[in-house]
C-alpha atoms as a PDB file:
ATOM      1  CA  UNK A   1     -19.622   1.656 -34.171  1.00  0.00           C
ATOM      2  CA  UNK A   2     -19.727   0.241 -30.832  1.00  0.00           C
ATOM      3  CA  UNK A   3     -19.584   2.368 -27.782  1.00  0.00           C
ATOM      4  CA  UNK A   4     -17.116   2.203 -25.332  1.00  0.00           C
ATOM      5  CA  UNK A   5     -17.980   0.651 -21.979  1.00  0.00           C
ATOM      6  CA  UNK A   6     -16.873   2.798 -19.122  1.00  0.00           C
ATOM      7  CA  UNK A   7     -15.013   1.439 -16.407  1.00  0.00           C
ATOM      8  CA  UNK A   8     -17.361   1.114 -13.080  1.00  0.00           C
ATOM      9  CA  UNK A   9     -16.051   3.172 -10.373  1.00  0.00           C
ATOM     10  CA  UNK A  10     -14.477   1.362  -7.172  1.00  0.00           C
ATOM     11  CA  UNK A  11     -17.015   2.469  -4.498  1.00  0.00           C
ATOM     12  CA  UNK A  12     -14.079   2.937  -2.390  1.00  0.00           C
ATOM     13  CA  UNK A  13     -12.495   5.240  -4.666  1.00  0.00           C
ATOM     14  CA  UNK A  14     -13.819   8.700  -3.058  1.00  0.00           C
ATOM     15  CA  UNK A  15     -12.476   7.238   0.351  1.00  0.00           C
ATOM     16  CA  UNK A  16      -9.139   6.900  -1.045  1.00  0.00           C
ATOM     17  CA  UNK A  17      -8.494  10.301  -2.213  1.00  0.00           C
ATOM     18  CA  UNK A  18      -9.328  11.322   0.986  1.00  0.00           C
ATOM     19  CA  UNK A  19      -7.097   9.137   2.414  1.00  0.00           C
ATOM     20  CA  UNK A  20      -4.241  10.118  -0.240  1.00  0.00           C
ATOM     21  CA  UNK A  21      -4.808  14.232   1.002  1.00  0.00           C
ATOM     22  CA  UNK A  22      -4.178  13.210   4.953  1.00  0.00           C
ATOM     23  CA  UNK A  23      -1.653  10.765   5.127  1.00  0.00           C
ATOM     24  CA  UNK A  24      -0.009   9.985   7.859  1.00  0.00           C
ATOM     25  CA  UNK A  25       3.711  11.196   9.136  1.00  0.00           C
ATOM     26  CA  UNK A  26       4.763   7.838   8.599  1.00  0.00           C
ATOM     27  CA  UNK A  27       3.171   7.560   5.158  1.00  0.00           C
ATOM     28  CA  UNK A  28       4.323  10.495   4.022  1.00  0.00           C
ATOM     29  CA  UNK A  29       8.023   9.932   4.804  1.00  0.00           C
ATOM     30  CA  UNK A  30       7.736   6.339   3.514  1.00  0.00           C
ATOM     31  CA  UNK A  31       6.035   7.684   0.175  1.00  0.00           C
ATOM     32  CA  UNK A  32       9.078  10.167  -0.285  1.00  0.00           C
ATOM     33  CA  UNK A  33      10.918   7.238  -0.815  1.00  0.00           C
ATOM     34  CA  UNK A  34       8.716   5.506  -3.279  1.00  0.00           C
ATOM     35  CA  UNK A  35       7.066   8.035  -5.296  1.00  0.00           C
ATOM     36  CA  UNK A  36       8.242   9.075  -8.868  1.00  0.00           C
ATOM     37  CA  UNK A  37       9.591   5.103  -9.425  1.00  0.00           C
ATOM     38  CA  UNK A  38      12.424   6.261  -6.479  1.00  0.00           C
ATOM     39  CA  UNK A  39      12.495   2.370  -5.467  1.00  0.00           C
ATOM     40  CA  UNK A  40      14.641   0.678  -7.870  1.00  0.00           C
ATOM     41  CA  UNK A  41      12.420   1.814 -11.090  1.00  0.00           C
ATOM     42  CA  UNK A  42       9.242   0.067  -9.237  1.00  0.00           C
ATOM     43  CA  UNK A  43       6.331   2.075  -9.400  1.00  0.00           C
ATOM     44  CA  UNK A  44       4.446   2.895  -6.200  1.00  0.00           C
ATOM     45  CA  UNK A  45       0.546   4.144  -6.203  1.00  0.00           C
ATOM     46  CA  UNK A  46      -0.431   5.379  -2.632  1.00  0.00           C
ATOM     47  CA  UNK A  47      -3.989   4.273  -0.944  1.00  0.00           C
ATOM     48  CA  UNK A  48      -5.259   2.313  -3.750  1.00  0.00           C
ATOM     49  CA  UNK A  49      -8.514   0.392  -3.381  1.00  0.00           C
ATOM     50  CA  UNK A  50      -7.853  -3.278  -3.807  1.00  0.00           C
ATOM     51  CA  UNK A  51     -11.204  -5.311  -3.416  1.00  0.00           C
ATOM     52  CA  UNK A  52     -12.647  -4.560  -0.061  1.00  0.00           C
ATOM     53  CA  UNK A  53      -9.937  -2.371   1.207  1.00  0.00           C
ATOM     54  CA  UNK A  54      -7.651   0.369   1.080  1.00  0.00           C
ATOM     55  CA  UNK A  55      -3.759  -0.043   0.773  1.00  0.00           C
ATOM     56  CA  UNK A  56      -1.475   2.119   2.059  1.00  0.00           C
ATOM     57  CA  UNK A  57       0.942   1.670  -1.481  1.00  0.00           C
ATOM     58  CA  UNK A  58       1.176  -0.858  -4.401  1.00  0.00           C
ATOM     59  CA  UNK A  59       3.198  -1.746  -6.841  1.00  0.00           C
ATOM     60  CA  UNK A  60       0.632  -3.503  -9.606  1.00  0.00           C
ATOM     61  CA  UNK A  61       4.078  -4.578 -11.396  1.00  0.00           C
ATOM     62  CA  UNK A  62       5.877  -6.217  -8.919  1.00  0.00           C
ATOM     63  CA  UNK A  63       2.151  -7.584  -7.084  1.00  0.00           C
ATOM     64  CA  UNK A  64       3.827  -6.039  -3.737  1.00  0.00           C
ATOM     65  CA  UNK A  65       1.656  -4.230  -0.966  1.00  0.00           C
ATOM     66  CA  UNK A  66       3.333  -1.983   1.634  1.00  0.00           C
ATOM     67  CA  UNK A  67       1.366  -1.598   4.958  1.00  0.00           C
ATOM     68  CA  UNK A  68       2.048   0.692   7.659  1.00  0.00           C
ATOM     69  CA  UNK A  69       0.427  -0.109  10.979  1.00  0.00           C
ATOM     70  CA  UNK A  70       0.315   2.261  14.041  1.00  0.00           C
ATOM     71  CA  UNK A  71      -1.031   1.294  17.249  1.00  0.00           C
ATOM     72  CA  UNK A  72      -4.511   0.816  16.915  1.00  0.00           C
ATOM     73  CA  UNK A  73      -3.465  -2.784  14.648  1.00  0.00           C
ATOM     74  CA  UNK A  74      -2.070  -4.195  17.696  1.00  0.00           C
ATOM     75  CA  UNK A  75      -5.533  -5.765  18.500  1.00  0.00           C
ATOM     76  CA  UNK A  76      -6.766  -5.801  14.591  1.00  0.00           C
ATOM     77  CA  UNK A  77      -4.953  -9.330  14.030  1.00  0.00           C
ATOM     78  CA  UNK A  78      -7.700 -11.186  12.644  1.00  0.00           C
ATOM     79  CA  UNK A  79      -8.822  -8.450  10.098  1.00  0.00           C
ATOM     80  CA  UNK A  80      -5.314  -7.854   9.259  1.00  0.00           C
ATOM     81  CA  UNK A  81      -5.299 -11.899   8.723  1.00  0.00           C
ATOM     82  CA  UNK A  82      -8.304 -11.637   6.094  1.00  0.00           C
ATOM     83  CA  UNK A  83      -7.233  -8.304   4.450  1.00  0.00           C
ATOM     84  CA  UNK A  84      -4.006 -10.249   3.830  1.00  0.00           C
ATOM     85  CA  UNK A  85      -5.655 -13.409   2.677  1.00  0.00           C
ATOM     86  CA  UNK A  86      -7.694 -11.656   0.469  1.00  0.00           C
ATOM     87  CA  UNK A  87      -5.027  -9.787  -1.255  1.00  0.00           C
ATOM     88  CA  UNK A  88      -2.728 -13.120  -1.460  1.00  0.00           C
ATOM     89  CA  UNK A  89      -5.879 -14.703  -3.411  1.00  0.00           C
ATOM     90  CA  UNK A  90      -5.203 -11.616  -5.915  1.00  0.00           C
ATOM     91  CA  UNK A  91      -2.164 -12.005  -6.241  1.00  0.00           C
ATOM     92  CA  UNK A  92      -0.404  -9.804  -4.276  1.00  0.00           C
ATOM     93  CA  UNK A  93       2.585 -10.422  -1.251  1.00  0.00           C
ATOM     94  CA  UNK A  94       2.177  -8.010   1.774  1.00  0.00           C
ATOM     95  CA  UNK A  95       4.769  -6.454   3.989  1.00  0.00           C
ATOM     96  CA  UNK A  96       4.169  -5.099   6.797  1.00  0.00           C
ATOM     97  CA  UNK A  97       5.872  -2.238   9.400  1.00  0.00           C
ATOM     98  CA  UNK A  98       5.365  -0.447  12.133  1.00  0.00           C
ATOM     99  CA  UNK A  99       5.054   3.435  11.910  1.00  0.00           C
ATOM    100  CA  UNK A 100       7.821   3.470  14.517  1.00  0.00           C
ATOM    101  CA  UNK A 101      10.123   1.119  12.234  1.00  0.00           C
ATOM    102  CA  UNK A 102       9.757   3.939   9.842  1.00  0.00           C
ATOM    103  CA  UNK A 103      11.044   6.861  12.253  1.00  0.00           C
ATOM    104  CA  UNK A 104      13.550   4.565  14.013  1.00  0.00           C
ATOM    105  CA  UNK A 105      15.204   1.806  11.049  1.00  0.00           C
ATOM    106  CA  UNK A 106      13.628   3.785   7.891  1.00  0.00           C
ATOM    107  CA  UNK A 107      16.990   2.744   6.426  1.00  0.00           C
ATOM    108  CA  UNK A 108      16.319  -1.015   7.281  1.00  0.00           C
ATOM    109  CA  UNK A 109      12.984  -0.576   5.598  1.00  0.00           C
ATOM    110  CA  UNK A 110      13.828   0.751   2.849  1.00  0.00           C
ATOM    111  CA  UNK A 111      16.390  -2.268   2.266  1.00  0.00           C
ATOM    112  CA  UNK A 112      13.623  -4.671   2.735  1.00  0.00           C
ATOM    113  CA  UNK A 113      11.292  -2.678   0.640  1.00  0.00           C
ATOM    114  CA  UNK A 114      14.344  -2.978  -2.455  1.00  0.00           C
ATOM    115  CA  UNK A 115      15.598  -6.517  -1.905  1.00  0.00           C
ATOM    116  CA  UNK A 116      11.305  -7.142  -2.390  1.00  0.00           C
ATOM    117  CA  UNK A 117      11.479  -5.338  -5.611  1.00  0.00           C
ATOM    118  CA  UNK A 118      14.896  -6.670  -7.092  1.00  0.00           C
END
């Protein structure tokens, strides 16, 4: 009998189980809205490693990513350009709020978020 070959871990994979523990306000509220298959049936994974980087949640199903930006992404343009191109090459559409959107329109959001998964 052959043996099975193991699955290589991501090397970003300890990073994102840190990042899972300390989310942020506006991650946390967003993910009580997504978690448990909440949106529409659509299940959501929270800081998953995707190639090079971290996403705040995924759907693998639907190819959606969901990023929340706070302030320090007002000047991160250009790697928020690649990180998008990169995930677009596998496959995957991004949207994209502001942590504030998520405090002030979190109904708004959410309608976004479900007319993306429908």
């Amino acid at each position: 009998m052959g043996e099975l070959a193991m699955k290589p871990r991501h090397p970003l994979r300890n990073r994102a189980s840190e990042l899972r523990n300390t989310l942020t306000d506006a991650e946390h509220r967003l993910w009580h809205h997504l978690r448990n298959s909440r949106m529409e049936g659509v299940k959501f994974r929270r800081q998953q490693p995707i190639e090079n980087y971290i996403v705040d949640f995924v759907s693998f199903d639907k190819r959606l990513v969901i990023e929340l930006d706070g302030g320090q992404h007002a000047e991160a343009g250009h790697s928020d350009r690649q990180r998008d191109a990169c995930l677009a090459t596998n496959g995957f559409s991004v949207l994209r709020f502001w942590n504030n959107e998520i405090f002030e329109n979190l109904e708004g959001v959410l309608e976004i978020i479900r007319q993306r998964c429908l």
